[in-house]
Protein backbone atom coordinates (compact mmCIF):
# COMPACT_ATOMS: atom_id res chain seq x y z
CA UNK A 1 199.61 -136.69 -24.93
CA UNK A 2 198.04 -135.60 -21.75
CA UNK A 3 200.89 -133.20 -21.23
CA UNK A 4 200.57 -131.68 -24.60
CA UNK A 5 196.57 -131.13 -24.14
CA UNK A 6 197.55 -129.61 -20.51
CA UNK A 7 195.27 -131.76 -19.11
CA UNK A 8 195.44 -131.75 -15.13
CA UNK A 9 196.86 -134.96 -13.48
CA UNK A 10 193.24 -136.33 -12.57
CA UNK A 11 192.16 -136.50 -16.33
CA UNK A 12 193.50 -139.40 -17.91
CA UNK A 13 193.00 -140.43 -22.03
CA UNK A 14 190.73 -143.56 -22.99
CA UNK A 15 194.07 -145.41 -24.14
CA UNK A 16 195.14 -144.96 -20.29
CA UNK A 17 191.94 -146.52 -19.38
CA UNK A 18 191.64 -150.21 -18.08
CA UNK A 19 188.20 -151.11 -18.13
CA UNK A 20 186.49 -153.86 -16.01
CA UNK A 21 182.47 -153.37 -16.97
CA UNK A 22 180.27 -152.04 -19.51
CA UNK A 23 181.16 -148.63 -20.44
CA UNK A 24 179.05 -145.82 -22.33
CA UNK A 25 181.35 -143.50 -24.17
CA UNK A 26 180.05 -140.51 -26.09
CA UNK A 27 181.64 -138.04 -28.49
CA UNK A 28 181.48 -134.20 -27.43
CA UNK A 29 182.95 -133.14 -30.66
CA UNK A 30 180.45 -133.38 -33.39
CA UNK A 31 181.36 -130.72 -35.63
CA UNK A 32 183.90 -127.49 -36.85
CA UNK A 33 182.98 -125.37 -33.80
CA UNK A 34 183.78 -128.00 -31.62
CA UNK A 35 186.85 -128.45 -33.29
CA UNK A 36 188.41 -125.31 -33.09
CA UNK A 37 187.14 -124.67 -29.30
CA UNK A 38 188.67 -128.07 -28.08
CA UNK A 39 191.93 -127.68 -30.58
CA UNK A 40 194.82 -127.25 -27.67
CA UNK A 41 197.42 -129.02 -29.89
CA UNK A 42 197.56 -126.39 -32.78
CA UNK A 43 201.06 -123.86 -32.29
CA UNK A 44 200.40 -121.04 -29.63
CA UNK A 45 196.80 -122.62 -28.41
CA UNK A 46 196.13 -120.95 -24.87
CA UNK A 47 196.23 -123.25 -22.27
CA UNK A 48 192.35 -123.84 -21.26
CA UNK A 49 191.29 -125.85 -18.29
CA UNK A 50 188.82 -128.17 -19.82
CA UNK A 51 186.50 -128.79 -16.54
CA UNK A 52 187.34 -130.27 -13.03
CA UNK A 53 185.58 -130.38 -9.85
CA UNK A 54 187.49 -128.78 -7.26
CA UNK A 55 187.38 -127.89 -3.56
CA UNK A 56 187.95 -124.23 -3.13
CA UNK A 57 187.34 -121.22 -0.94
CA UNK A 58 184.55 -118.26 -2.82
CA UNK A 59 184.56 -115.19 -1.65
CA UNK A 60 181.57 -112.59 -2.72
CA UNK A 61 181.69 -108.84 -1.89
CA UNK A 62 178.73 -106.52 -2.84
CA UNK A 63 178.84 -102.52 -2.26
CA UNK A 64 175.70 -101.51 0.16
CA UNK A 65 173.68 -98.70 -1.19
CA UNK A 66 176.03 -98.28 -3.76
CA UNK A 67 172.95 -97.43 -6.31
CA UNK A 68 172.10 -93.98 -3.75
CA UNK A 69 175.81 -93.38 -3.51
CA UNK A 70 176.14 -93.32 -7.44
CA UNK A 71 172.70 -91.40 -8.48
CA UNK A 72 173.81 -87.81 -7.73
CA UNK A 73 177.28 -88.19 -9.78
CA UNK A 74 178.10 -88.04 -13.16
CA UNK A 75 179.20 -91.22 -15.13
CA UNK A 76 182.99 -90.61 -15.28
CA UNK A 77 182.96 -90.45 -11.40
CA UNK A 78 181.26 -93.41 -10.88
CA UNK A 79 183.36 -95.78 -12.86
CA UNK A 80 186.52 -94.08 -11.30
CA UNK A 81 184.78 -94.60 -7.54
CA UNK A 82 184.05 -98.17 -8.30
CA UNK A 83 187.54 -99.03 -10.13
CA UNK A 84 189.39 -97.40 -6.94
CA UNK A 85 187.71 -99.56 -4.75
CA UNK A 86 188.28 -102.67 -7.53
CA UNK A 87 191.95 -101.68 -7.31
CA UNK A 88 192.62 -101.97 -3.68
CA UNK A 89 190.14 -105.34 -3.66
CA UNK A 90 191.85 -107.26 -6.19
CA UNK A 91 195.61 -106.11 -4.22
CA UNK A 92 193.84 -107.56 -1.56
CA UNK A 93 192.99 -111.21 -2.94
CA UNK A 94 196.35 -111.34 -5.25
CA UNK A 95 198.23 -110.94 -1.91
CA UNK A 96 196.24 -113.46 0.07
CA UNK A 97 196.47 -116.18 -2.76
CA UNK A 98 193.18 -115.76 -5.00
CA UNK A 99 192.17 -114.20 -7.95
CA UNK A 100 188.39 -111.62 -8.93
CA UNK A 101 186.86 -114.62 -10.87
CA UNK A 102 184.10 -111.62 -12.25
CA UNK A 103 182.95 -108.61 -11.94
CA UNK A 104 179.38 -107.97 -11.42
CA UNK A 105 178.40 -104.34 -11.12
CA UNK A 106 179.36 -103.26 -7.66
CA UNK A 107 179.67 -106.56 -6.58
CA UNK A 108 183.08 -109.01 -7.19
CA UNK A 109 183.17 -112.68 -7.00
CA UNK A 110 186.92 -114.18 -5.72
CA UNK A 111 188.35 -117.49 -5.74
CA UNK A 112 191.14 -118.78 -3.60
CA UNK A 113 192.77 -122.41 -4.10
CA UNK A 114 191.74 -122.64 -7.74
CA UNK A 115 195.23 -122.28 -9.60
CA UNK A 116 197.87 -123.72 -7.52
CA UNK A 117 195.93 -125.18 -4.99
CA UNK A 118 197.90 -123.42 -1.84
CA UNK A 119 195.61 -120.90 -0.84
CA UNK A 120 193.32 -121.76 2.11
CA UNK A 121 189.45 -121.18 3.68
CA UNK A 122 191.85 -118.99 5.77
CA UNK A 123 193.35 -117.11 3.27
CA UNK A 124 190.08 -115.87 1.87
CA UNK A 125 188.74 -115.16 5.54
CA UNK A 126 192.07 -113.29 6.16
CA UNK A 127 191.29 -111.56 2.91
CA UNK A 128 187.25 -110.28 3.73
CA UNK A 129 188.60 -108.67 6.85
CA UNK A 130 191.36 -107.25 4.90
CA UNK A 131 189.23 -106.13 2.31
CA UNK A 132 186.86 -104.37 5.17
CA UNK A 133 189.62 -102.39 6.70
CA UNK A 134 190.45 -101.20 3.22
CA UNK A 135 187.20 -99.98 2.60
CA UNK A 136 186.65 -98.21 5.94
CA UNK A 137 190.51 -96.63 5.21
CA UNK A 138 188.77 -95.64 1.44
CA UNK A 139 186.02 -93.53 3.93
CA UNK A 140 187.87 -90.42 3.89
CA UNK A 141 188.67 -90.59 0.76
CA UNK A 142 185.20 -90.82 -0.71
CA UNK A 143 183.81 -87.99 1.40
CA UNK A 144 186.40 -85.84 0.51
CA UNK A 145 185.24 -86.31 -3.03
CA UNK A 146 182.04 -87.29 -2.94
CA UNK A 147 180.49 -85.94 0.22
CA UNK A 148 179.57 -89.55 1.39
CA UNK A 149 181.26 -92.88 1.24
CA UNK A 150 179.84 -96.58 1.57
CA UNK A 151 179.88 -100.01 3.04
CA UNK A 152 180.52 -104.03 1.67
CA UNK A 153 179.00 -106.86 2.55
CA UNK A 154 181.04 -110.46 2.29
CA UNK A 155 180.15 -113.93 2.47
CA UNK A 156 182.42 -117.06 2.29
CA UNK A 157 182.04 -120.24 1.68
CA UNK A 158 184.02 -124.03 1.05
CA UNK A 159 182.64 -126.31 -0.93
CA UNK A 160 183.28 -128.14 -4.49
CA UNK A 161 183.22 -126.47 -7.67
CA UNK A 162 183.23 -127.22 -11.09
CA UNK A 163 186.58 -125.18 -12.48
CA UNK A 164 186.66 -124.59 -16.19
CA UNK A 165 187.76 -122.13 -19.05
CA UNK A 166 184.86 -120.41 -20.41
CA UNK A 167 184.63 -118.20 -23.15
CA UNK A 168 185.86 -118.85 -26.99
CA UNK A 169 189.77 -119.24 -27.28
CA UNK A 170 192.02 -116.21 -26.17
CA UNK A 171 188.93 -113.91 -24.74
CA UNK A 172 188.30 -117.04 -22.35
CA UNK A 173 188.64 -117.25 -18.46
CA UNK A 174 189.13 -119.81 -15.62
CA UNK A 175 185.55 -119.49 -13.82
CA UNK A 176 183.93 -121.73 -11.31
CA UNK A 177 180.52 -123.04 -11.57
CA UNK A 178 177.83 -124.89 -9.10
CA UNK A 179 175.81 -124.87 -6.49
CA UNK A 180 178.70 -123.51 -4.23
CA UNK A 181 178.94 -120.69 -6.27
CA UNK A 182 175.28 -119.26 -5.76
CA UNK A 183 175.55 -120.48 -2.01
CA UNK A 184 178.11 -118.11 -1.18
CA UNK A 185 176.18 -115.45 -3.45
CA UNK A 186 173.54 -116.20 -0.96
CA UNK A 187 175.74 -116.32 2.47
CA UNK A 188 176.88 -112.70 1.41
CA UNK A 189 173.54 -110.85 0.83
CA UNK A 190 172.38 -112.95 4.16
CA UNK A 191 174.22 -110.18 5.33
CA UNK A 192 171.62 -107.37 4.56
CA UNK A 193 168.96 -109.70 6.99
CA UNK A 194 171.24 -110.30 10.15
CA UNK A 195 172.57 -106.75 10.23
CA UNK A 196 176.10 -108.10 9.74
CA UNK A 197 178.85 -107.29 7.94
CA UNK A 198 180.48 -110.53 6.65
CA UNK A 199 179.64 -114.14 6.97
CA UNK A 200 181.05 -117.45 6.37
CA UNK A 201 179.75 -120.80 5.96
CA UNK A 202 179.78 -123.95 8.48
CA UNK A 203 181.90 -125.82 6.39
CA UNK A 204 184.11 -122.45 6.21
CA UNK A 205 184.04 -122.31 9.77
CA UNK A 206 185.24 -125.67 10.26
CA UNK A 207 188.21 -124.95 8.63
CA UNK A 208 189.23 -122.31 11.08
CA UNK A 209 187.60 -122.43 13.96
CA UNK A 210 190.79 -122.07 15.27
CA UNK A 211 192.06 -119.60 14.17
CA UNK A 212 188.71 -117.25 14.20
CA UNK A 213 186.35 -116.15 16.25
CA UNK A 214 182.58 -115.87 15.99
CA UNK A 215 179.36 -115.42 16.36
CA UNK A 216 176.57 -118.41 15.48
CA UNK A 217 173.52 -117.82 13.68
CA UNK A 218 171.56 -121.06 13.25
CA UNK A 219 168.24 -122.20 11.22
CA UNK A 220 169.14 -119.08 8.79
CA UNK A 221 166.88 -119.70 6.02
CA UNK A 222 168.25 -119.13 2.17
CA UNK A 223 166.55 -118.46 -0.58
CA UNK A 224 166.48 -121.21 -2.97
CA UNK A 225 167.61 -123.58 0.10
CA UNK A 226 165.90 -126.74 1.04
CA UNK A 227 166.68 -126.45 4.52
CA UNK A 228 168.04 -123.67 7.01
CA UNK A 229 171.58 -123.51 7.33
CA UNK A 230 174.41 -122.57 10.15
CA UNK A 231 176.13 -119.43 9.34
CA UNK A 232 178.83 -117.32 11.16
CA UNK A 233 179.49 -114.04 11.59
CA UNK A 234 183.54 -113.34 11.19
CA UNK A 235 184.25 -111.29 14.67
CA UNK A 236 187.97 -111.71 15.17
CA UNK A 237 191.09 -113.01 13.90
CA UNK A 238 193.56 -114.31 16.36
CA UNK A 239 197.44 -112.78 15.84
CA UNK A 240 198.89 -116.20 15.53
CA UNK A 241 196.52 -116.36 12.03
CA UNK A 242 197.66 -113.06 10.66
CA UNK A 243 201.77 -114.69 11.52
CA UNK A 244 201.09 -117.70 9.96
CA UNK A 245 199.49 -116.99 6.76
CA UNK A 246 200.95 -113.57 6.47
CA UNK A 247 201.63 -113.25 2.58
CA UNK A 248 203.58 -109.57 2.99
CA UNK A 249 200.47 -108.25 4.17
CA UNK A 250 200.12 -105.36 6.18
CA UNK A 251 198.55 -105.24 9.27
CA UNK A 252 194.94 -106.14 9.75
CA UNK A 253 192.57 -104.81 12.53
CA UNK A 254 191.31 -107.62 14.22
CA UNK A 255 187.52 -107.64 14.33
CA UNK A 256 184.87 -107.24 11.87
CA UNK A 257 182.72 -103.96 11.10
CA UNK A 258 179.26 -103.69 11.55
């Protein structure tokens, strides 16, 4: 039955249950509506993740300035400068294991470990500096055009997440939800404070330390933070991290852009 409702191998039915206390069960499906949005046994339902909590890697990218950049051009050629730059970002995170979770104006929130579980913190730090070497490449390209081109800011961050399908059937969309969501909102427009160009939690860091180098800012104060927090500023990536988790992609300068 499990199998059949794709439920994930941490959910498990009541009749699978062996209880040894008091228990509390409530019914989440009261009516028709909840019916047809929690139906996954009908022919041809989509397959919907119905909620987990999950350890994964967010990534959040925001355009700098991208509101002065945009004022001076007609509509048409601001949707085509921000879908060129949407193009090369999502090849970017496809290739390094993740997927855009959303779109959000100029800004683009990424997820790496949800789906298959075998992309890493590293993948998604691998991916930033990727993703800033793209847009300095994109330079030329916008002032050719344009007559001036723009910057990103990133922030990363590992933590837990709740993963779920959101959205009425066949419109819907795996998104993650929590409080590690808006902290790596946060970590990323951190960025515009410390002059910096992309920044990664402690527990990011911890992951690989090894395999990164950089620079420590301590007591950074958050908005909407109880208490200051340790972040760090991505400054290089050693060669042996680029071999190992290479995923076909093509060679990445190794240090970050102010």
């Amino acid at each position: 039955m499990a199998d059949r409702l794709h439920f994930g191998p941490h959910i498990r039915l009541a009749c699978q249950t062996r209880v040894t206390g008091d228990v509390t069960l409530r019914r989440l499906v009261l009516d028709a509506e909840d019916a047809a949005l929690t139906d996954q046994l009908k022919p041809h339902a989509p397959h919907r993740l119905v909620g987990e909590e999950k350890r994964v890697a967010l990534l959040f990218a925001d355009i700098r300035g991208f509101t002065s950049f945009a004022e001076e051009l007609p509509p048409y050629d601001v949707i085509h400068a921000l879908n060129r730059y949407f193009y090369r970002m999502d090849a970017i995170v496809r290739r390094r294991g993740g997927y855009v979770d959303n779109y959000m104006g100029d800004g683009l929130l990424a997820i790496f470990g949800a789906v298959d579980g075998t992309s890493t913190p590293l993948d998604a730090v691998l991916a930033g500096i990727e993703m800033l070497d793209a847009v300095r490449e994109l330079g030329p390209y916008y002032a050719g055009i344009y007559g001036q081109s723009f910057r990103i800011g990133i922030g990363v961050h590992y933590g837990n997440a709740v993963l779920g399908s959101i959205g009425p059937p066949g419109c819907d969309r795996t998104t993650a939800i929590g409080d590690a969501v808006n902290l790596a909102s946060r970590i990323e427009a951190a960025n515009k404070v410390l002059g910096t160009s992309f920044l990664m939690s402690e527990e990011t860091y911890n992951q690989v330390e090894e395999r990164v180098e950089a620079n420590k800012f301590e007591y950074v104060v958050l908005p909407g933070r109880a208490h200051p927090c340790t972040l760090y500023e991505v400054t290089r990536i050693t060669q042996s991290s680029l071999t190992q988790s290479a995923r076909n992609a093509p060679f990445l300068e190794l240090y970050a852009h102010g």
